[in-house]
PDB file of N, CA and C in Angstrom:
ATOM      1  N   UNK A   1      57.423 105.323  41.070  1.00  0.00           N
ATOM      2  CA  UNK A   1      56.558 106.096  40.210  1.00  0.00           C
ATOM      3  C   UNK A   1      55.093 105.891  40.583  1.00  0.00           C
ATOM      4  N   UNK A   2      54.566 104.730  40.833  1.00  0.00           N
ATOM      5  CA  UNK A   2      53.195 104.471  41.298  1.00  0.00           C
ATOM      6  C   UNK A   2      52.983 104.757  42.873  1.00  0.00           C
ATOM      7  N   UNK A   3      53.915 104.637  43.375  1.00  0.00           N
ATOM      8  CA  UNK A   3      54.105 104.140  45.112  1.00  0.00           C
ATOM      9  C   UNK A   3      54.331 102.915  45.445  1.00  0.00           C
ATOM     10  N   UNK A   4      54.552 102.872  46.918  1.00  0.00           N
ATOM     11  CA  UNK A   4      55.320 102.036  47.628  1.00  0.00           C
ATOM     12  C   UNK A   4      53.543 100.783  47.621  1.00  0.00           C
ATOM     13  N   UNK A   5      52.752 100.656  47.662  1.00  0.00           N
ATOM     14  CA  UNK A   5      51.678 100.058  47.489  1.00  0.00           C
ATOM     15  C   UNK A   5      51.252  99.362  46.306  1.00  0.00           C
ATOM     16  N   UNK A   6      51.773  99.925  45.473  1.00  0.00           N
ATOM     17  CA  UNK A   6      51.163  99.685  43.848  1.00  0.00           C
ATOM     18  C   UNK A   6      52.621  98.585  43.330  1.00  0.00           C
ATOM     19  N   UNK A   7      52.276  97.252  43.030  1.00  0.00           N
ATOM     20  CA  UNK A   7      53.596  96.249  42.174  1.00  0.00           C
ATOM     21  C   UNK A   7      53.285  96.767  40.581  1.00  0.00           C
ATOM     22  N   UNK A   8      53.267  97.870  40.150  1.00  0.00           N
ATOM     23  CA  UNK A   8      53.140  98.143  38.418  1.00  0.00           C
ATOM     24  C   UNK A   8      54.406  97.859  37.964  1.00  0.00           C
ATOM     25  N   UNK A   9      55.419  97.832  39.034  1.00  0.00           N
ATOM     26  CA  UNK A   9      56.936  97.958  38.239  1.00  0.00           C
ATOM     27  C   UNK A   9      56.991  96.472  37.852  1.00  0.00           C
ATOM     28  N   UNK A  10      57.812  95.876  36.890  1.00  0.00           N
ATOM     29  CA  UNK A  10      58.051  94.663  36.241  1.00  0.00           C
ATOM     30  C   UNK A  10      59.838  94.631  36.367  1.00  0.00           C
ATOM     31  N   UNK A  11      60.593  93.501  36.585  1.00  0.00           N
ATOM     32  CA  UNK A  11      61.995  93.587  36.455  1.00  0.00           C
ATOM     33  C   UNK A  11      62.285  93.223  34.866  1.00  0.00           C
ATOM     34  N   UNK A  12      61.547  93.246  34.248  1.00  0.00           N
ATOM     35  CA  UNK A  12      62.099  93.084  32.906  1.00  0.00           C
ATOM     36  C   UNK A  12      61.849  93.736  32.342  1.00  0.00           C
ATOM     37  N   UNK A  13      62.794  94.170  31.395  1.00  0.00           N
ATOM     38  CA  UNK A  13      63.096  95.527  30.554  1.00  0.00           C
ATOM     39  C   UNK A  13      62.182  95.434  29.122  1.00  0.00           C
ATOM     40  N   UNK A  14      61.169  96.789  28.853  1.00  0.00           N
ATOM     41  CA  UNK A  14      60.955  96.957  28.098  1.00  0.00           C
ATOM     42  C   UNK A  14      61.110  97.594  26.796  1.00  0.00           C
ATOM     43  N   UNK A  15      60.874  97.969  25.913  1.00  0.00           N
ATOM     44  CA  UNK A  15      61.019  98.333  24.905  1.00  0.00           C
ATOM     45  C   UNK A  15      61.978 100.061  25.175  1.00  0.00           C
ATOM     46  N   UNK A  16      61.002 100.334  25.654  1.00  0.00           N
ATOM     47  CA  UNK A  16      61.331 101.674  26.007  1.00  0.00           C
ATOM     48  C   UNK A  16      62.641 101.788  26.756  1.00  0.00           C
ATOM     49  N   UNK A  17      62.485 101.016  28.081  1.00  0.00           N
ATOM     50  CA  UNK A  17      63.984 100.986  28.916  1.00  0.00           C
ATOM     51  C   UNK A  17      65.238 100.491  28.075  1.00  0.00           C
ATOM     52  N   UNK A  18      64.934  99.428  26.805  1.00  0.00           N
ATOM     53  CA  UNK A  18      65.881  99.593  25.998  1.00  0.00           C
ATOM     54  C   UNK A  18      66.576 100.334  25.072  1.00  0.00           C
ATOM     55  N   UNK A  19      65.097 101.578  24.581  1.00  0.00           N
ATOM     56  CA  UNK A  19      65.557 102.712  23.604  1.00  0.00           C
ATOM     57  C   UNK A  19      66.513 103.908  24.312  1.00  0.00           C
ATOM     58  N   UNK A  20      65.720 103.564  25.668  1.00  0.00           N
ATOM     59  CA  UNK A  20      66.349 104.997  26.983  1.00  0.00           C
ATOM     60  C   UNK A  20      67.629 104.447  27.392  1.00  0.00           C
ATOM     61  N   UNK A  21      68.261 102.734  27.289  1.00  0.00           N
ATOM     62  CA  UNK A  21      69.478 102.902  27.264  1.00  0.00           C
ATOM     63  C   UNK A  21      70.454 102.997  26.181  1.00  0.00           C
ATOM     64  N   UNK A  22      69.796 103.212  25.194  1.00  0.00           N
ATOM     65  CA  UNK A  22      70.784 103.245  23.703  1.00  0.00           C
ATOM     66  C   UNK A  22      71.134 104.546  23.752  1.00  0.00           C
ATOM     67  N   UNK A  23      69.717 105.302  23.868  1.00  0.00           N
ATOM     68  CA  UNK A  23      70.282 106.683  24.101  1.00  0.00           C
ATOM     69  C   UNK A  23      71.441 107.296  24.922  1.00  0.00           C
ATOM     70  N   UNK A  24      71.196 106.946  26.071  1.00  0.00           N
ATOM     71  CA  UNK A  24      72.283 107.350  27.315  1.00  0.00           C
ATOM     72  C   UNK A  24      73.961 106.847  26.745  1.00  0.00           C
ATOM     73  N   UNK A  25      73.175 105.655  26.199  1.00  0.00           N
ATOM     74  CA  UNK A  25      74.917 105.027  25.631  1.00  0.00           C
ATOM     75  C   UNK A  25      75.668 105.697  24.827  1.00  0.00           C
ATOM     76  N   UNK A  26      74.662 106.386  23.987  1.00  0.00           N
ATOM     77  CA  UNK A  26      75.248 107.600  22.426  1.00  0.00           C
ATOM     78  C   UNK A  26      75.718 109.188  23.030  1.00  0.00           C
ATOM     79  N   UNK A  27      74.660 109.238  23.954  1.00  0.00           N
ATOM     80  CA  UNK A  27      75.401 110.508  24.704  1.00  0.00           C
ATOM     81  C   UNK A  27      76.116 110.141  25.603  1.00  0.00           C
ATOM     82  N   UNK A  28      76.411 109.513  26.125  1.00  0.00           N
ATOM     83  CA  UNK A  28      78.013 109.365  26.912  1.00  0.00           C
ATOM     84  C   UNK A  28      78.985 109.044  25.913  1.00  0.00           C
ATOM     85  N   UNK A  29      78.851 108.188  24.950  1.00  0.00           N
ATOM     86  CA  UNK A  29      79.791 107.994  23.903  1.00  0.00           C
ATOM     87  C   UNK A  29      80.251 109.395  23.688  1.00  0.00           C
ATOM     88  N   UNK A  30      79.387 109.938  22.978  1.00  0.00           N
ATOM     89  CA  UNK A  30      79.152 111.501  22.476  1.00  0.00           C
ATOM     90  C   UNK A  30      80.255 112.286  23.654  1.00  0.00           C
ATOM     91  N   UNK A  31      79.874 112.063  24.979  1.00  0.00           N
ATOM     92  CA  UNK A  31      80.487 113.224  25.591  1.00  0.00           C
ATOM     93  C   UNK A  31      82.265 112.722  25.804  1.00  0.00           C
ATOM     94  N   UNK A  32      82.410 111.818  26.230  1.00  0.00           N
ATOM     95  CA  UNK A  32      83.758 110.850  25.857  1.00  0.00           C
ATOM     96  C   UNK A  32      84.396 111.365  24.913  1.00  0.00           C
ATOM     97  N   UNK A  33      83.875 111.496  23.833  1.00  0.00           N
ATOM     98  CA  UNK A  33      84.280 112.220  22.718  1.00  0.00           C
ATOM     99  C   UNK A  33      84.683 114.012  22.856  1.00  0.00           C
ATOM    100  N   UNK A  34      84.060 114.090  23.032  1.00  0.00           N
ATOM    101  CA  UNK A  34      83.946 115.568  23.214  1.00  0.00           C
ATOM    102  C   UNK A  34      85.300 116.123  24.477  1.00  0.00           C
ATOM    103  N   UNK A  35      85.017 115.032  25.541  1.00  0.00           N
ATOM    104  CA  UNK A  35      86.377 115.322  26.101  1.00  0.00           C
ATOM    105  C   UNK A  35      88.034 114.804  26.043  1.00  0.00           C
ATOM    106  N   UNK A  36      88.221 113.986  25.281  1.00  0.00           N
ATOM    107  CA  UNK A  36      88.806 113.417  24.770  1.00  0.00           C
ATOM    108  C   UNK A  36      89.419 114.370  23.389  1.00  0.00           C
ATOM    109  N   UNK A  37      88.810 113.993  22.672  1.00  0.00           N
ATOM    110  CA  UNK A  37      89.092 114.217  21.417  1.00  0.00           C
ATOM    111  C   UNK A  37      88.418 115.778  21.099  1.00  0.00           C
ATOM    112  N   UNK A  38      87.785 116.744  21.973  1.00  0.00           N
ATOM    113  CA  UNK A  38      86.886 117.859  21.119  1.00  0.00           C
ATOM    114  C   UNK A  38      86.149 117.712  20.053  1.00  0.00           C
ATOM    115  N   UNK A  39      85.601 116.383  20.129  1.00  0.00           N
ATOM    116  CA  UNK A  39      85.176 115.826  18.652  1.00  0.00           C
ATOM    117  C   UNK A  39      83.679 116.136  19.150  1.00  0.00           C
ATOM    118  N   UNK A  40      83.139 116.772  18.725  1.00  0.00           N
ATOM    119  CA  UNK A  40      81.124 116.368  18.984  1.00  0.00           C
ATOM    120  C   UNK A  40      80.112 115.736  17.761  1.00  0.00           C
ATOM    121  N   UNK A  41      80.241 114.556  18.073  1.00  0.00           N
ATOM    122  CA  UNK A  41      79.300 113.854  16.895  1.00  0.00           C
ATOM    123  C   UNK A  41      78.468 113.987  16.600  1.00  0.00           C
ATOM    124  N   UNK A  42      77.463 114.234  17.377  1.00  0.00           N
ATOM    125  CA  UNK A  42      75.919 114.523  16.843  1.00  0.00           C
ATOM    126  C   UNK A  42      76.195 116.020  16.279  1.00  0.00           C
ATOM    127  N   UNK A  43      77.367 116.757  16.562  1.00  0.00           N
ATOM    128  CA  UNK A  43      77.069 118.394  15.817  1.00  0.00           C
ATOM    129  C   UNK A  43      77.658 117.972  14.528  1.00  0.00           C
ATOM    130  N   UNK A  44      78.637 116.843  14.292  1.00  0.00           N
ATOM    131  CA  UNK A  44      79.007 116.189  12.849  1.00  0.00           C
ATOM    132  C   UNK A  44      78.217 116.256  12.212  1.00  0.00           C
ATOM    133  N   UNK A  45      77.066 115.275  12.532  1.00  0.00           N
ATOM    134  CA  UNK A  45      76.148 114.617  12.043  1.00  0.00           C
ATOM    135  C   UNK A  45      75.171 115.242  12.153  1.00  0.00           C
ATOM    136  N   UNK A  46      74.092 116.292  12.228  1.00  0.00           N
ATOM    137  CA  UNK A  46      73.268 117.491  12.582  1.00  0.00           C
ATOM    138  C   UNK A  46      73.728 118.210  12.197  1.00  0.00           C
ATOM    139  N   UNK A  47      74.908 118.692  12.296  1.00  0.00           N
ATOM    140  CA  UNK A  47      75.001 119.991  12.433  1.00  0.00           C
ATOM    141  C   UNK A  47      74.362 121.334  13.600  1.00  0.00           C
ATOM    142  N   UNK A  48      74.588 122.837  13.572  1.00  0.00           N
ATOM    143  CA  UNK A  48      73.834 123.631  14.441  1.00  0.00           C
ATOM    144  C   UNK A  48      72.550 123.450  14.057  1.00  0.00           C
ATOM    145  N   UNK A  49      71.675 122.781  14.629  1.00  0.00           N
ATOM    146  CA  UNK A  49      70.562 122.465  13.667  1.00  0.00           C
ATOM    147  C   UNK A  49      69.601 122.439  15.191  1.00  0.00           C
ATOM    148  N   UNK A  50      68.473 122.599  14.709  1.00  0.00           N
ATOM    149  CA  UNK A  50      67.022 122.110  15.741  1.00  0.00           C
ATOM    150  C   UNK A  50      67.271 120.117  15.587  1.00  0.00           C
ATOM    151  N   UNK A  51      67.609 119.873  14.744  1.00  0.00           N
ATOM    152  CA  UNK A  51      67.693 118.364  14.904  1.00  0.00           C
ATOM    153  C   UNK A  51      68.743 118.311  16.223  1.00  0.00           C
ATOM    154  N   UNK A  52      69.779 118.593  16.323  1.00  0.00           N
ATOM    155  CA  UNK A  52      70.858 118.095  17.052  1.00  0.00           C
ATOM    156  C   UNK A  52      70.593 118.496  18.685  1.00  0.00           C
ATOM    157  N   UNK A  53      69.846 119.651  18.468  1.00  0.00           N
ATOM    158  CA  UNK A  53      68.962 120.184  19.502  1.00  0.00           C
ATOM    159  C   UNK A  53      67.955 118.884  19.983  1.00  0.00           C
ATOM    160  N   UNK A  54      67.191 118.348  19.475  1.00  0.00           N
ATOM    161  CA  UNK A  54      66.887 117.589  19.523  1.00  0.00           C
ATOM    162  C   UNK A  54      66.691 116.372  19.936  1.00  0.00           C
ATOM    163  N   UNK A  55      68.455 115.918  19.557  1.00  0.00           N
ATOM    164  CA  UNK A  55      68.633 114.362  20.219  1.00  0.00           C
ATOM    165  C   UNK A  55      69.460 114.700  21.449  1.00  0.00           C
ATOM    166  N   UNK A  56      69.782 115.585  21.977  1.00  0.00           N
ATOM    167  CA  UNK A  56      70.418 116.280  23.005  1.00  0.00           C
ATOM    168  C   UNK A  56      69.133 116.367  24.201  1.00  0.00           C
ATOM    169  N   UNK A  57      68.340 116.779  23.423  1.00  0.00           N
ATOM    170  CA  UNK A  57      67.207 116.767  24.499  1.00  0.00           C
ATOM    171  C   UNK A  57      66.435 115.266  24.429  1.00  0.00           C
ATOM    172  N   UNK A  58      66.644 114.474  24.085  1.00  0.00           N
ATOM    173  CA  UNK A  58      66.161 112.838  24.075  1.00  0.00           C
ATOM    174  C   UNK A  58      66.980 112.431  24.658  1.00  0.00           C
ATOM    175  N   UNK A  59      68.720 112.982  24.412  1.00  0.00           N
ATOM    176  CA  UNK A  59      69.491 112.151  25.460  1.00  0.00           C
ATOM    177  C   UNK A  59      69.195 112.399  26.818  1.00  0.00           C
ATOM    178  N   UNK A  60      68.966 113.855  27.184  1.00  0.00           N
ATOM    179  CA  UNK A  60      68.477 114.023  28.927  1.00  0.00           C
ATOM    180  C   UNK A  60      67.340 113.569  29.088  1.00  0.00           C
ATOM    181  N   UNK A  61      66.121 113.821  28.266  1.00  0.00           N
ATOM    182  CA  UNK A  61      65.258 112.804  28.750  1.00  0.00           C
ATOM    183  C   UNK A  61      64.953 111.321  29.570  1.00  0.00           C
ATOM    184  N   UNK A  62      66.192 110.653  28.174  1.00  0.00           N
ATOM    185  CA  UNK A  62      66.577 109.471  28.407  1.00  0.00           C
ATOM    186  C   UNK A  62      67.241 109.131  29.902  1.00  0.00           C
ATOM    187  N   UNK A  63      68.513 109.776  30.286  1.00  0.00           N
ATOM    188  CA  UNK A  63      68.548 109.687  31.319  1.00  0.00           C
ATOM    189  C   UNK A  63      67.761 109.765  32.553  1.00  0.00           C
ATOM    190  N   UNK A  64      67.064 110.747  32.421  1.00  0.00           N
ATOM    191  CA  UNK A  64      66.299 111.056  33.628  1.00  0.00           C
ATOM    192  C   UNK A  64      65.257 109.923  33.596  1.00  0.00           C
ATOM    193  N   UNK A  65      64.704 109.172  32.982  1.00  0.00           N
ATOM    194  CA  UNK A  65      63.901 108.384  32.842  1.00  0.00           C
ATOM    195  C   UNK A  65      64.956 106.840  33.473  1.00  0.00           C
ATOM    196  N   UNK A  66      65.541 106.488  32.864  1.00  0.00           N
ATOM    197  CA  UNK A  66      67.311 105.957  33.224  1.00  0.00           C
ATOM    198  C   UNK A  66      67.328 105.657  34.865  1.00  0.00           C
ATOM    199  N   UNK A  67      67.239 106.874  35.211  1.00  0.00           N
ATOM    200  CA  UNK A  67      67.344 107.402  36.864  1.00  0.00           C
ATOM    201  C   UNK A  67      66.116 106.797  37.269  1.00  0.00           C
ATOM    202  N   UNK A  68      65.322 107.249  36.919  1.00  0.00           N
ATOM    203  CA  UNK A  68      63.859 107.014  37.577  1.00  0.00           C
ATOM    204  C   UNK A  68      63.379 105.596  37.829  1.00  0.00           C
ATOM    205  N   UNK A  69      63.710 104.733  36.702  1.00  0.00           N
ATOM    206  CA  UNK A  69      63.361 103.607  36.011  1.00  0.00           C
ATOM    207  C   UNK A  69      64.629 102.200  37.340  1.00  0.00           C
ATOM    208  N   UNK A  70      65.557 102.711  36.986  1.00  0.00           N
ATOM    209  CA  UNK A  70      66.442 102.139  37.990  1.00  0.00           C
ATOM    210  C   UNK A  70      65.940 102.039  39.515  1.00  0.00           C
ATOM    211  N   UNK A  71      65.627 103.353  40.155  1.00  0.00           N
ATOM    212  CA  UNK A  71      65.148 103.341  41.253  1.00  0.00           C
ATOM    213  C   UNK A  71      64.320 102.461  41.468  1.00  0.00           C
ATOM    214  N   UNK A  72      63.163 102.532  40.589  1.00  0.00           N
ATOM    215  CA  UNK A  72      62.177 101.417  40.386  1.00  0.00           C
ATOM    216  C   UNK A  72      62.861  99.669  40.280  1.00  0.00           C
ATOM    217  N   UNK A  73      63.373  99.659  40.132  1.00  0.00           N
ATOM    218  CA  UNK A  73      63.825  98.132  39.358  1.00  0.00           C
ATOM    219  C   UNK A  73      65.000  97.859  41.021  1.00  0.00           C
ATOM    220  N   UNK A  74      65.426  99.003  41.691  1.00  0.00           N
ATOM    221  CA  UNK A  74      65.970  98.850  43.042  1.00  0.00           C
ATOM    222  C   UNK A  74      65.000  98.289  43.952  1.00  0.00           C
ATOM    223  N   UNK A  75      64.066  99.154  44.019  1.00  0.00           N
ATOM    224  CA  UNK A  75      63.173  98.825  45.260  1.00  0.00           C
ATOM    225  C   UNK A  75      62.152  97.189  44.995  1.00  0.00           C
ATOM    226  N   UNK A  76      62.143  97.245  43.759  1.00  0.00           N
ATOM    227  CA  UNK A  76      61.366  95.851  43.928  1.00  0.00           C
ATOM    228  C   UNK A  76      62.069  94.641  43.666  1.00  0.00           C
TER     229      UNK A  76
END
């Protein structure tokens, strides 16, 4: 994220890298579910809603950050 020059990355997990893996954990749970069982929890729990919309789009966030964050924590 900074470059190959810049040490900003830290190997210990912060706050954030811990919220971005709870997330990823609830949407894979979530999708497990969904293939498994046809069950979709967050539409349980939301409903068709802008909320559920919502944590759907925090879960990809999350990942992609997930992705990014890893790479980082590879190279150094």
């Amino acid at each position: 994220m900074f470059g190959r020059n810049h040490k900003a990355v830290t190997n210990q997990l912060s706050g954030l890298d811990r919220l971005a893996g709870a997330l990823v954990g609830i949407g894979a749970l979530n999708w497990g579910l969904v293939g498994l069982a046809n069950f979709d929890a967050i539409r349980a729990v939301f409903g068709k809603s802008k909320a559920s919309r919502a944590v759907y789009g925090l879960v990809g966030a999350s990942a992609a950050y997930a992705v990014m964050r890893g790479r980082q924590l590879v190279r150094s």
